[in-house]
C-alpha atoms as a PDB file:
ATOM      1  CA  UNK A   1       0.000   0.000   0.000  1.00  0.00           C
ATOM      2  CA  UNK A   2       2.712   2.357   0.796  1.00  0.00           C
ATOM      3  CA  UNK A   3       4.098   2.029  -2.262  1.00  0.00           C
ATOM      4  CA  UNK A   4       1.533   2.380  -4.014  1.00  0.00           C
ATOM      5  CA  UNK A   5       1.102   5.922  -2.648  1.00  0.00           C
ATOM      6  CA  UNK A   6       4.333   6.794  -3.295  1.00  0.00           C
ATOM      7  CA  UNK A   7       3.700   6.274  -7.008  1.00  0.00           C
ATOM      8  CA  UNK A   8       0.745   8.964  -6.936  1.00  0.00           C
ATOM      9  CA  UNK A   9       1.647  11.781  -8.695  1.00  0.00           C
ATOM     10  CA  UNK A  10       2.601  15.413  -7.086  1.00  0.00           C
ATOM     11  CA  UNK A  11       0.479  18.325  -7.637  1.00  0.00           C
ATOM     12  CA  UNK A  12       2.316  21.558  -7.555  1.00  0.00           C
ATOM     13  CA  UNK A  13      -0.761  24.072  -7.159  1.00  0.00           C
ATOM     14  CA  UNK A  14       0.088  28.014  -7.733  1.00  0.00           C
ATOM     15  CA  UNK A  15      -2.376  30.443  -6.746  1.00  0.00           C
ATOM     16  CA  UNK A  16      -3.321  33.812  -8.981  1.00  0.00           C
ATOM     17  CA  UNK A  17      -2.534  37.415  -8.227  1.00  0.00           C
ATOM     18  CA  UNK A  18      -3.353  38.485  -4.759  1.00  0.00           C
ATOM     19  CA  UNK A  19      -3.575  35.065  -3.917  1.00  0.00           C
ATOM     20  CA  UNK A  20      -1.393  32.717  -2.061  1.00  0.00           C
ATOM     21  CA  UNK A  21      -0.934  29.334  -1.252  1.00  0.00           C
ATOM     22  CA  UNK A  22      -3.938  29.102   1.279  1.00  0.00           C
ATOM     23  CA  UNK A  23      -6.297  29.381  -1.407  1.00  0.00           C
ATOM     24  CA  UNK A  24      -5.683  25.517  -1.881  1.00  0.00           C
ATOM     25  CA  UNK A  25      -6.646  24.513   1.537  1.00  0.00           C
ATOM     26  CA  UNK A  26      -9.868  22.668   0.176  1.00  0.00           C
ATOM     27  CA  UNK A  27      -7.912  20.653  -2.244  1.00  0.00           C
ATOM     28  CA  UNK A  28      -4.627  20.435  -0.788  1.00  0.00           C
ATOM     29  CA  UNK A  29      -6.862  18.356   1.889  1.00  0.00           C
ATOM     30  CA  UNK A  30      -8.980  16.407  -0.247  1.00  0.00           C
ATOM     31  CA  UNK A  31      -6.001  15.443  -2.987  1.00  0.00           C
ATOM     32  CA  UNK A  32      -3.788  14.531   0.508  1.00  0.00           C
ATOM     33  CA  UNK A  33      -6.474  12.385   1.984  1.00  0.00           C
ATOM     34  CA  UNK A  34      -6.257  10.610  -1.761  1.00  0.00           C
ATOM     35  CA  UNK A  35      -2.539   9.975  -1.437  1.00  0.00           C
ATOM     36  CA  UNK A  36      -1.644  11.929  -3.496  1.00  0.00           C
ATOM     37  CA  UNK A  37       1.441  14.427  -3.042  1.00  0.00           C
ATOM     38  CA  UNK A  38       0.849  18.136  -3.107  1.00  0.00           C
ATOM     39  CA  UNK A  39       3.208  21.735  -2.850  1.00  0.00           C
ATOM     40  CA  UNK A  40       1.852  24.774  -3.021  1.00  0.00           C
ATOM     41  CA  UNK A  41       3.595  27.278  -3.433  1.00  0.00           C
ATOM     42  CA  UNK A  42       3.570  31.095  -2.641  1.00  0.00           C
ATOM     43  CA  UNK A  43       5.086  33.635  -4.739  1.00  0.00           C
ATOM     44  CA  UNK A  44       6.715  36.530  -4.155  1.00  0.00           C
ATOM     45  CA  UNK A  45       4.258  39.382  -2.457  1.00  0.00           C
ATOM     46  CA  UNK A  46       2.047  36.459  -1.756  1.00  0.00           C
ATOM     47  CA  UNK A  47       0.987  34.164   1.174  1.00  0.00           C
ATOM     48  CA  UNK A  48       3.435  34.533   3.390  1.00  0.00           C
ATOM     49  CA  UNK A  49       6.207  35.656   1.706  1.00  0.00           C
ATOM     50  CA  UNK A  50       7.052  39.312   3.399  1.00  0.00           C
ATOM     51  CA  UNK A  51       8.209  40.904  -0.298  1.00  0.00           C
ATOM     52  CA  UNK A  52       6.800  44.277  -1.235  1.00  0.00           C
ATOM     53  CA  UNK A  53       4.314  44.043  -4.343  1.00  0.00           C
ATOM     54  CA  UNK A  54       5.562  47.351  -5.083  1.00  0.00           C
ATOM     55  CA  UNK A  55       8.860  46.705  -5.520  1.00  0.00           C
ATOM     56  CA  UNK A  56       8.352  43.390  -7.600  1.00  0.00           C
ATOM     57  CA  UNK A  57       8.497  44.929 -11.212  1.00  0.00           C
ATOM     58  CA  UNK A  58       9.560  41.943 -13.214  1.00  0.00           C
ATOM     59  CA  UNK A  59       7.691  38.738 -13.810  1.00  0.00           C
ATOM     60  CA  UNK A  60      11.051  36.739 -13.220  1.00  0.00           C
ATOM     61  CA  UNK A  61      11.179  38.178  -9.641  1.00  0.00           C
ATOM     62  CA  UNK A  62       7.530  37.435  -8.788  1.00  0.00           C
ATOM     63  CA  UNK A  63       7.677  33.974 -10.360  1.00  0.00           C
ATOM     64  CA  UNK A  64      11.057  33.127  -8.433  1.00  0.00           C
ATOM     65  CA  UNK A  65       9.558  30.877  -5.132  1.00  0.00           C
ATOM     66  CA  UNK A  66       8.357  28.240  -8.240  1.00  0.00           C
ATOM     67  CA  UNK A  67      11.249  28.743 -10.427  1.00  0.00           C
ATOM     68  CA  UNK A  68      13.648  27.539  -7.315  1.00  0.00           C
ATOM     69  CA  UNK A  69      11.429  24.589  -6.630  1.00  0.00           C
ATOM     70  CA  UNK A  70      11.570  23.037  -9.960  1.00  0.00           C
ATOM     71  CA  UNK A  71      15.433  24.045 -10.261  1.00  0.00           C
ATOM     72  CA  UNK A  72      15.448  21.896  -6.477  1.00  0.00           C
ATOM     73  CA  UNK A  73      13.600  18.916  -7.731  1.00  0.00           C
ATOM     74  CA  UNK A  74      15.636  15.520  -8.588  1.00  0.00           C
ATOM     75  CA  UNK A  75      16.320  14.745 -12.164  1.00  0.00           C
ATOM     76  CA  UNK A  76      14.125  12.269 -12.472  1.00  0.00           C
ATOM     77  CA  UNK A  77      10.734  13.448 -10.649  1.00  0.00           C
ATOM     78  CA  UNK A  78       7.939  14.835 -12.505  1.00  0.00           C
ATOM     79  CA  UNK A  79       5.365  17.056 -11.258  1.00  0.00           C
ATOM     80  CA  UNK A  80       1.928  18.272 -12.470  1.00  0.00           C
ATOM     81  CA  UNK A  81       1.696  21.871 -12.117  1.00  0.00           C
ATOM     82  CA  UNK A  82      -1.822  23.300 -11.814  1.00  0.00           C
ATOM     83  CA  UNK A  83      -2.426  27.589 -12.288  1.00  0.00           C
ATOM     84  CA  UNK A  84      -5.238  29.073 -11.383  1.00  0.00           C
ATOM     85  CA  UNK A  85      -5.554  32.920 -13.058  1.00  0.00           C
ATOM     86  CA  UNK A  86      -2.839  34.662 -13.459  1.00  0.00           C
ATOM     87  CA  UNK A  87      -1.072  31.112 -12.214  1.00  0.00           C
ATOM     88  CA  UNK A  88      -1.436  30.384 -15.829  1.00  0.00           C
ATOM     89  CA  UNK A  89       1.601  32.702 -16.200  1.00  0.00           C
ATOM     90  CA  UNK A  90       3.452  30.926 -13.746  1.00  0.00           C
ATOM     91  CA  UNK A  91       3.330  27.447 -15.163  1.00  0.00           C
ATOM     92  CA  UNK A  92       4.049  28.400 -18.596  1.00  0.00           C
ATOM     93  CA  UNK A  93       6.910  29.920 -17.641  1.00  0.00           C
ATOM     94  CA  UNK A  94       8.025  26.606 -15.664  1.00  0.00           C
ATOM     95  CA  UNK A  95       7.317  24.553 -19.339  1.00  0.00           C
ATOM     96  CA  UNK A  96      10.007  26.923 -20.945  1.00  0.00           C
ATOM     97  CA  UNK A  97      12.738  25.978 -18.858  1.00  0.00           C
ATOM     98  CA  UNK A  98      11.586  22.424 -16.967  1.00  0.00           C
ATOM     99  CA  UNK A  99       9.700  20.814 -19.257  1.00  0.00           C
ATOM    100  CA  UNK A 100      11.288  17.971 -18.574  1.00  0.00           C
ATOM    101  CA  UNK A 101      10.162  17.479 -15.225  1.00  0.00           C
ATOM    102  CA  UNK A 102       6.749  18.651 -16.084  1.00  0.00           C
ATOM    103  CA  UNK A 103       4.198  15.388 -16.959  1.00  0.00           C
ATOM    104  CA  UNK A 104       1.303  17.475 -17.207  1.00  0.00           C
ATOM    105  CA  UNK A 105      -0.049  21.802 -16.860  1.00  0.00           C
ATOM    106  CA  UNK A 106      -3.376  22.117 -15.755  1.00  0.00           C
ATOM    107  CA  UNK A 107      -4.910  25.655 -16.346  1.00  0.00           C
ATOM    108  CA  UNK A 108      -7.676  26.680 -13.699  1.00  0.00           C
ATOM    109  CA  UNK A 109      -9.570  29.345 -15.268  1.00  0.00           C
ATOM    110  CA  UNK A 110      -6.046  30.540 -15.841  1.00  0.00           C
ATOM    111  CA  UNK A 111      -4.156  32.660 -18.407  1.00  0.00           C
ATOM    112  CA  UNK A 112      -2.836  30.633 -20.779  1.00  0.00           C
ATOM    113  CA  UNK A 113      -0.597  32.163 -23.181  1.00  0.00           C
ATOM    114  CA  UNK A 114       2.219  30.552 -25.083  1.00  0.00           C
ATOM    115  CA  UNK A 115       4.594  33.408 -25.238  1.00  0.00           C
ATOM    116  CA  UNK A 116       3.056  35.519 -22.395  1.00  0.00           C
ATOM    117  CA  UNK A 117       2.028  38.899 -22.882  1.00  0.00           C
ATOM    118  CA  UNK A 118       3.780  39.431 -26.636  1.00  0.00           C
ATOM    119  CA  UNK A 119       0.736  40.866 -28.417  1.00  0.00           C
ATOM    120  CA  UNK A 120      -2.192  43.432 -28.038  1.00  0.00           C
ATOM    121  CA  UNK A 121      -4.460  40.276 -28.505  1.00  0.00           C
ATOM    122  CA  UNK A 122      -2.456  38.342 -25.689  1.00  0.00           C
ATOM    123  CA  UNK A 123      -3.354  42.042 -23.353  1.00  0.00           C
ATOM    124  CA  UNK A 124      -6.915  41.269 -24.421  1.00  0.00           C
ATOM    125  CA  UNK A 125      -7.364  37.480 -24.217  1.00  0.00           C
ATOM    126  CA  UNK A 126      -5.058  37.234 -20.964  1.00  0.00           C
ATOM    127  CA  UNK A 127      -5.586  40.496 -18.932  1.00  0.00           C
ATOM    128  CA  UNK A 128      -9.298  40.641 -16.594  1.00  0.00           C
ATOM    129  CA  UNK A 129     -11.691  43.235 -18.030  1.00  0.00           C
ATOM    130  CA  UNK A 130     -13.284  44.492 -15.280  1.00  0.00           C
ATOM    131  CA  UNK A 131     -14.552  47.762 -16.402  1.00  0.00           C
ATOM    132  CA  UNK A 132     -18.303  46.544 -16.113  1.00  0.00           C
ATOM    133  CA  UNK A 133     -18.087  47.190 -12.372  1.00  0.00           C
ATOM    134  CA  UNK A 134     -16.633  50.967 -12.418  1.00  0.00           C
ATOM    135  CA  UNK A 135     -13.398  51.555 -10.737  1.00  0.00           C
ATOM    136  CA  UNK A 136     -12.657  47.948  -9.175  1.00  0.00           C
ATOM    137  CA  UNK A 137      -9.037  48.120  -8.088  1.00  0.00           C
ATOM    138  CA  UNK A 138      -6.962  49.530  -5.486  1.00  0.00           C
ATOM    139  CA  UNK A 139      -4.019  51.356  -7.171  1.00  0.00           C
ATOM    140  CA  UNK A 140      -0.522  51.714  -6.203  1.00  0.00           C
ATOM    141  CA  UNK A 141       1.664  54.252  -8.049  1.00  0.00           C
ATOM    142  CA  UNK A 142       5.558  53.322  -6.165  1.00  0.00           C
ATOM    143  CA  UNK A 143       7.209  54.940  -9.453  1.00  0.00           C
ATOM    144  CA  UNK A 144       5.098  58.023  -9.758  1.00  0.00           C
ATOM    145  CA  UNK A 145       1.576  59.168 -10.444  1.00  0.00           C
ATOM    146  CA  UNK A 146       2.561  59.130 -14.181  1.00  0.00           C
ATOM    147  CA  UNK A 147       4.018  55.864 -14.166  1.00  0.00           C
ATOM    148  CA  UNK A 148       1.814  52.615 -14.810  1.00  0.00           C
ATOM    149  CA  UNK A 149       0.635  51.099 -11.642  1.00  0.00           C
ATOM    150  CA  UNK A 150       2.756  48.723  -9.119  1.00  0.00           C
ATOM    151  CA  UNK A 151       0.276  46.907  -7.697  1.00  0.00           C
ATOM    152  CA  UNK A 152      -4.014  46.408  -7.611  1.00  0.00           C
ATOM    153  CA  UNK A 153      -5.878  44.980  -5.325  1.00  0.00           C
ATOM    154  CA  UNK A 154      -9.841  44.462  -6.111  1.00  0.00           C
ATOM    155  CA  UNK A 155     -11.610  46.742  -3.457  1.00  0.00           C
ATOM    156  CA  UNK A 156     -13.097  44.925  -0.549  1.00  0.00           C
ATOM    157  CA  UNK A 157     -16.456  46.003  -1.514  1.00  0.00           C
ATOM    158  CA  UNK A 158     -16.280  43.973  -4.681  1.00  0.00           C
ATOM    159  CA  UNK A 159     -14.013  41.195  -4.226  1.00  0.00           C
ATOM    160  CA  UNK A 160     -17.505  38.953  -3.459  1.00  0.00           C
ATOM    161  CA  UNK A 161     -18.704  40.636  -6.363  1.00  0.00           C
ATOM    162  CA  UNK A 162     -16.451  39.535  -8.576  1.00  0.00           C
ATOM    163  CA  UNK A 163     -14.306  36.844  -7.720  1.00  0.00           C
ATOM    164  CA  UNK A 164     -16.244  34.484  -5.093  1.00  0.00           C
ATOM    165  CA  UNK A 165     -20.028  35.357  -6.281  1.00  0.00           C
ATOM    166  CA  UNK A 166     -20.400  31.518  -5.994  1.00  0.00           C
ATOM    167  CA  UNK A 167     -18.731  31.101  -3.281  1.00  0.00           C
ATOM    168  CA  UNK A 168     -19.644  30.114   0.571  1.00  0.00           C
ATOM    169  CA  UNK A 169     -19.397  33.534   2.852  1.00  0.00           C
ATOM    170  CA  UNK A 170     -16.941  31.922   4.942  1.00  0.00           C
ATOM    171  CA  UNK A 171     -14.460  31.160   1.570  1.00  0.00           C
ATOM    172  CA  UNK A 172     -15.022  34.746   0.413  1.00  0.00           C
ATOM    173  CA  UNK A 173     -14.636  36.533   3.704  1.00  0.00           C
ATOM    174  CA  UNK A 174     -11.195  34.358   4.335  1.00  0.00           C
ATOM    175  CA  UNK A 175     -10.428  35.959   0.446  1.00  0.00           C
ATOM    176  CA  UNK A 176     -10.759  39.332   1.600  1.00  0.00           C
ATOM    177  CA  UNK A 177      -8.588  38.688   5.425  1.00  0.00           C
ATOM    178  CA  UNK A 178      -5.651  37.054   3.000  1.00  0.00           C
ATOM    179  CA  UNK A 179      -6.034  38.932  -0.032  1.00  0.00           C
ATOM    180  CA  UNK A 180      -2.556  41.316  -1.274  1.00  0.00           C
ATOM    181  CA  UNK A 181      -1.679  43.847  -3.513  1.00  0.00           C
ATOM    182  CA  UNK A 182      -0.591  41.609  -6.602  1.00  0.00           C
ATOM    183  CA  UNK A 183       2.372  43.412  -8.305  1.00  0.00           C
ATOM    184  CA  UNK A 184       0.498  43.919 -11.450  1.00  0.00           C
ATOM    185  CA  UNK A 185       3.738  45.809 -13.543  1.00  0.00           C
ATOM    186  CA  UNK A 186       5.847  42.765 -12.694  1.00  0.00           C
ATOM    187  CA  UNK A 187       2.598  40.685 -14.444  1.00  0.00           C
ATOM    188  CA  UNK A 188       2.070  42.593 -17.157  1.00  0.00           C
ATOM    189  CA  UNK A 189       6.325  42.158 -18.071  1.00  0.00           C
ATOM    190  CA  UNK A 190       5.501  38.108 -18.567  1.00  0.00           C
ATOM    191  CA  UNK A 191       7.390  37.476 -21.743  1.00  0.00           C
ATOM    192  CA  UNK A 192       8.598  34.380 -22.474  1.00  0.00           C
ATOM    193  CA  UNK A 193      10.746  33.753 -25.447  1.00  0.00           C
ATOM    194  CA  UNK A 194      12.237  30.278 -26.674  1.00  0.00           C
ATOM    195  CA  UNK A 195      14.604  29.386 -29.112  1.00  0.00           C
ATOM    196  CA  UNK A 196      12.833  25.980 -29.257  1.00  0.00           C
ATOM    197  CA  UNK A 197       9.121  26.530 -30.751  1.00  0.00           C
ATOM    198  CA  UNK A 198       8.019  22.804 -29.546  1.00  0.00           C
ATOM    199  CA  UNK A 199       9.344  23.095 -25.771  1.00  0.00           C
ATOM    200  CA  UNK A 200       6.095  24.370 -24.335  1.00  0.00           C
ATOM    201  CA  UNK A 201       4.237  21.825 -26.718  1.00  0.00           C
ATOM    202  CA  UNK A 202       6.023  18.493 -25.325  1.00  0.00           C
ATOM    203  CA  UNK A 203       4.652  19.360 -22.209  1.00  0.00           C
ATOM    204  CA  UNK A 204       0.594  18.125 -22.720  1.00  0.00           C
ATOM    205  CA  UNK A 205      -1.910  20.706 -21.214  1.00  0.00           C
ATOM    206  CA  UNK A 206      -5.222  20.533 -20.010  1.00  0.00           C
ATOM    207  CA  UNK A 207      -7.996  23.426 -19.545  1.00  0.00           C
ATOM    208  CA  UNK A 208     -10.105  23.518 -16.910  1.00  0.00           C
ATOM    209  CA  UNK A 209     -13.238  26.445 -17.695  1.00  0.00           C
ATOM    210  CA  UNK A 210     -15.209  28.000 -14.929  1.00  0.00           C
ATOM    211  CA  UNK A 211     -18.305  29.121 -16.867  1.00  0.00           C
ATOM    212  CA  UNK A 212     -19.470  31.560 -14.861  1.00  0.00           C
ATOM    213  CA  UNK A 213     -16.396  33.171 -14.060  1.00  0.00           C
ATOM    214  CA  UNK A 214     -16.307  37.313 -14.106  1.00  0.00           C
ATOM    215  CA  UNK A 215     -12.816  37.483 -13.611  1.00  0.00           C
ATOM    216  CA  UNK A 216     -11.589  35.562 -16.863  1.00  0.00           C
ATOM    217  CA  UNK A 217     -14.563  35.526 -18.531  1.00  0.00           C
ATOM    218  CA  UNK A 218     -15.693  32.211 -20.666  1.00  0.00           C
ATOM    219  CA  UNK A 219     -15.348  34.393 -24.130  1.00  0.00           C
ATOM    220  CA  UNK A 220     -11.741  34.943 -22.895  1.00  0.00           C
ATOM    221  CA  UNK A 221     -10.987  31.649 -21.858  1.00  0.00           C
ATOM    222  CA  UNK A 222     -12.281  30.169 -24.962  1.00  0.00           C
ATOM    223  CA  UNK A 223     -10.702  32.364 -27.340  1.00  0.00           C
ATOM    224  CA  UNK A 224      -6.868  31.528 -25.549  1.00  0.00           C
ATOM    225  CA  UNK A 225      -7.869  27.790 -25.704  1.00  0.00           C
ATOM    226  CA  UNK A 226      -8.400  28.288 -29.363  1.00  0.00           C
ATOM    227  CA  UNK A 227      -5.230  29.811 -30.047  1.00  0.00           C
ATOM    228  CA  UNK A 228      -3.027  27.859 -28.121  1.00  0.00           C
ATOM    229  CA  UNK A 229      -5.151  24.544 -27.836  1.00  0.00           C
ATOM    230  CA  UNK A 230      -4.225  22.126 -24.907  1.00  0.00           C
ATOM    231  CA  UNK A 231      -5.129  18.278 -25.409  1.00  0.00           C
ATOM    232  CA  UNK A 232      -8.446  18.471 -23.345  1.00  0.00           C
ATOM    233  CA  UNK A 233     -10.892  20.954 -22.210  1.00  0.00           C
ATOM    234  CA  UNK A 234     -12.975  20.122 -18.763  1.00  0.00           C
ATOM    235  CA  UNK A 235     -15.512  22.853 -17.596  1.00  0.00           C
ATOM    236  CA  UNK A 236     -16.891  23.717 -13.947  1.00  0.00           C
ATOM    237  CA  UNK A 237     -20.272  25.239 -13.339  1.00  0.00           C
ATOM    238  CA  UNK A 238     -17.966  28.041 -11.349  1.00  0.00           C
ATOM    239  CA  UNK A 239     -16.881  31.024 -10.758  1.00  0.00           C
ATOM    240  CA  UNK A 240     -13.074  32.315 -10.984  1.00  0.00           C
ATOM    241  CA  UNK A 241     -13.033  30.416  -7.812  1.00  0.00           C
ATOM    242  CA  UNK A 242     -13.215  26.816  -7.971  1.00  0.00           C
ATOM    243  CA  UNK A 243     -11.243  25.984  -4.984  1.00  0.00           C
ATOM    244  CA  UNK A 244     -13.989  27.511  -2.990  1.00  0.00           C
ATOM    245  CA  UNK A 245     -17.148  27.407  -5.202  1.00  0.00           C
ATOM    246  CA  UNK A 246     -17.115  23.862  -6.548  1.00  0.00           C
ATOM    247  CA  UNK A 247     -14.205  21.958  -4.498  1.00  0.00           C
ATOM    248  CA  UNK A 248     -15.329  18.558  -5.453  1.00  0.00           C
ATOM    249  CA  UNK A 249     -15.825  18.623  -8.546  1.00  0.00           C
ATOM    250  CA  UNK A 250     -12.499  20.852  -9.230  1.00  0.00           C
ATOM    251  CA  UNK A 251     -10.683  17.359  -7.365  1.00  0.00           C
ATOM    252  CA  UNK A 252     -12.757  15.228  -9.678  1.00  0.00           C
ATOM    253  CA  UNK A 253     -11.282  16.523 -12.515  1.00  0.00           C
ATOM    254  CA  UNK A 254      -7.551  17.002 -11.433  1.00  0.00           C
ATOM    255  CA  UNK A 255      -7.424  13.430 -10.262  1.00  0.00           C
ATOM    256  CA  UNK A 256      -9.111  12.298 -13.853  1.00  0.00           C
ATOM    257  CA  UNK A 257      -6.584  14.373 -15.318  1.00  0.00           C
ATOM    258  CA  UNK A 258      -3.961  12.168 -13.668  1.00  0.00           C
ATOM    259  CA  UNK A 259      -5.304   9.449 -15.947  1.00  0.00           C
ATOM    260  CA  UNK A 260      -5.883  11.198 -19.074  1.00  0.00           C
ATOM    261  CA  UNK A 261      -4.714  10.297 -22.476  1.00  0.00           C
ATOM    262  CA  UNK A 262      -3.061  14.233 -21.966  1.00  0.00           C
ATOM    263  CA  UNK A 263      -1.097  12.877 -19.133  1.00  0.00           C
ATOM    264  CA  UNK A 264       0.363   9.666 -20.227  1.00  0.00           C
ATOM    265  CA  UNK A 265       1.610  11.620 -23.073  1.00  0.00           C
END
């Protein structure tokens, strides 16, 4: 039996902006109680981790914490790294340079560009339009009033609103206790370049849609999965936040994913 556990594969779950690893507590739990092995990880500004969303202006910075912990894992493990939002960023990143130790990217209502914010279509496809509720963030200016923003931070008012509309009270009002500044320059700088075009592409993908999501809407979502098409497509009744909204189902569908044509790639 033990070692049959030990052969479950390890989830590597990274949270969106102004998230942090606690968002995972449902599934961290449930995928644990399965045997299965789980990180999560916070990034910089996030969780835990005491950095300054202001002065995180590059995505390389931000991503670091999961950078390191690939870089730190033995040759010969594989992981399956799941994104949720902005998350998305974070694991394609990780395909670039570990694809090797990657056997599967799950995208969580996540932003999943190939080449990261290259394009006015990526900005459109990849970046929340919010504008439909007014003036929704909490701006930070660190360089200067007439420099772009260093960090946003939905207002309290609307993070129910908008992110956890779904959502039990207690999930949403533990959202708006942990909730940070996300440094949103250091976002918008995700670029990733590769002098292999089929790196990213060994490493199989799978989509996970939240169809009721106001964040990233489902016109969004859809349109990225068409450009940049991953080997399945699963979709949650859900709003941007599964992990709260619909935690079962969300750890249906990442342990079928473990058994997926996509994953024995």
């Amino acid at each position: 039996m033990k070692a049959a556990a030990a052969m479950k594969p390890h989830f590597v779950l990274i949270h969106g902006i102004s998230g942090g690893a606690w968002c995972w507590y449902k599934i961290k739990s449930l995928l644990e109680n399965s045997g299965y092995r789980v990180s999560c990880i916070d990034l910089k500004c996030s969780g835990i981790d005491p950095s300054d969303a202001n002065k995180i202006l590059c995505f390389d910075d931000y991503n670091k914490p999961l950078m390191d912990f690939m870089a730190a894992l033995p040759e010969n493990d594989q992981v399956i790294l799941v994104g949720h939002s902005a998350g998305g960023l974070s694991v394609t990143a990780a395909t670039h340079k570990f694809a090797e130790k990657i056997s599967l990217a799950v995208y969580v209502a996540a932003t999943m560009l190939q080449h990261g914010y290259m394009t006015p279509q990526d900005l459109k496809d990849g970046v929340p339009d919010l504008s439909d509720f007014g003036d929704a963030f909490d701006l930070e200016f660190e360089s200067g009033k007439d420099q772009p923003p260093t960090s946003a931070l939905l207002k309290k008012e609307l993070q129910r609103k908008i992110a956890h509309h779904m959502s039990p009270d207690e999930d949403s009002t533990l959202a708006a206790m942990l909730s940070r500044p996300g440094p949103i320059q250091a976002l918008l700088s995700a670029k990733f370049a590769e002098e292999d075009e089929h790196v990213t592409c060994e490493v199989p993908r799978i989509y996970i849609k939240t169809t009721y999501d106001r964040v990233i809407k489902p016109e969004q979502q859809d349109a990225m999965i068409k450009r940049w098409p991953p080997s399945e497509v699963y979709a949650l009744e859900s709003d941007h936040s599964p992990f709260f909204s619909t935690p079962f189902p969300l750890f249906d569908l990442l342990v079928k994913a473990t058994t997926s044509p996509a994953a024995a790639m």
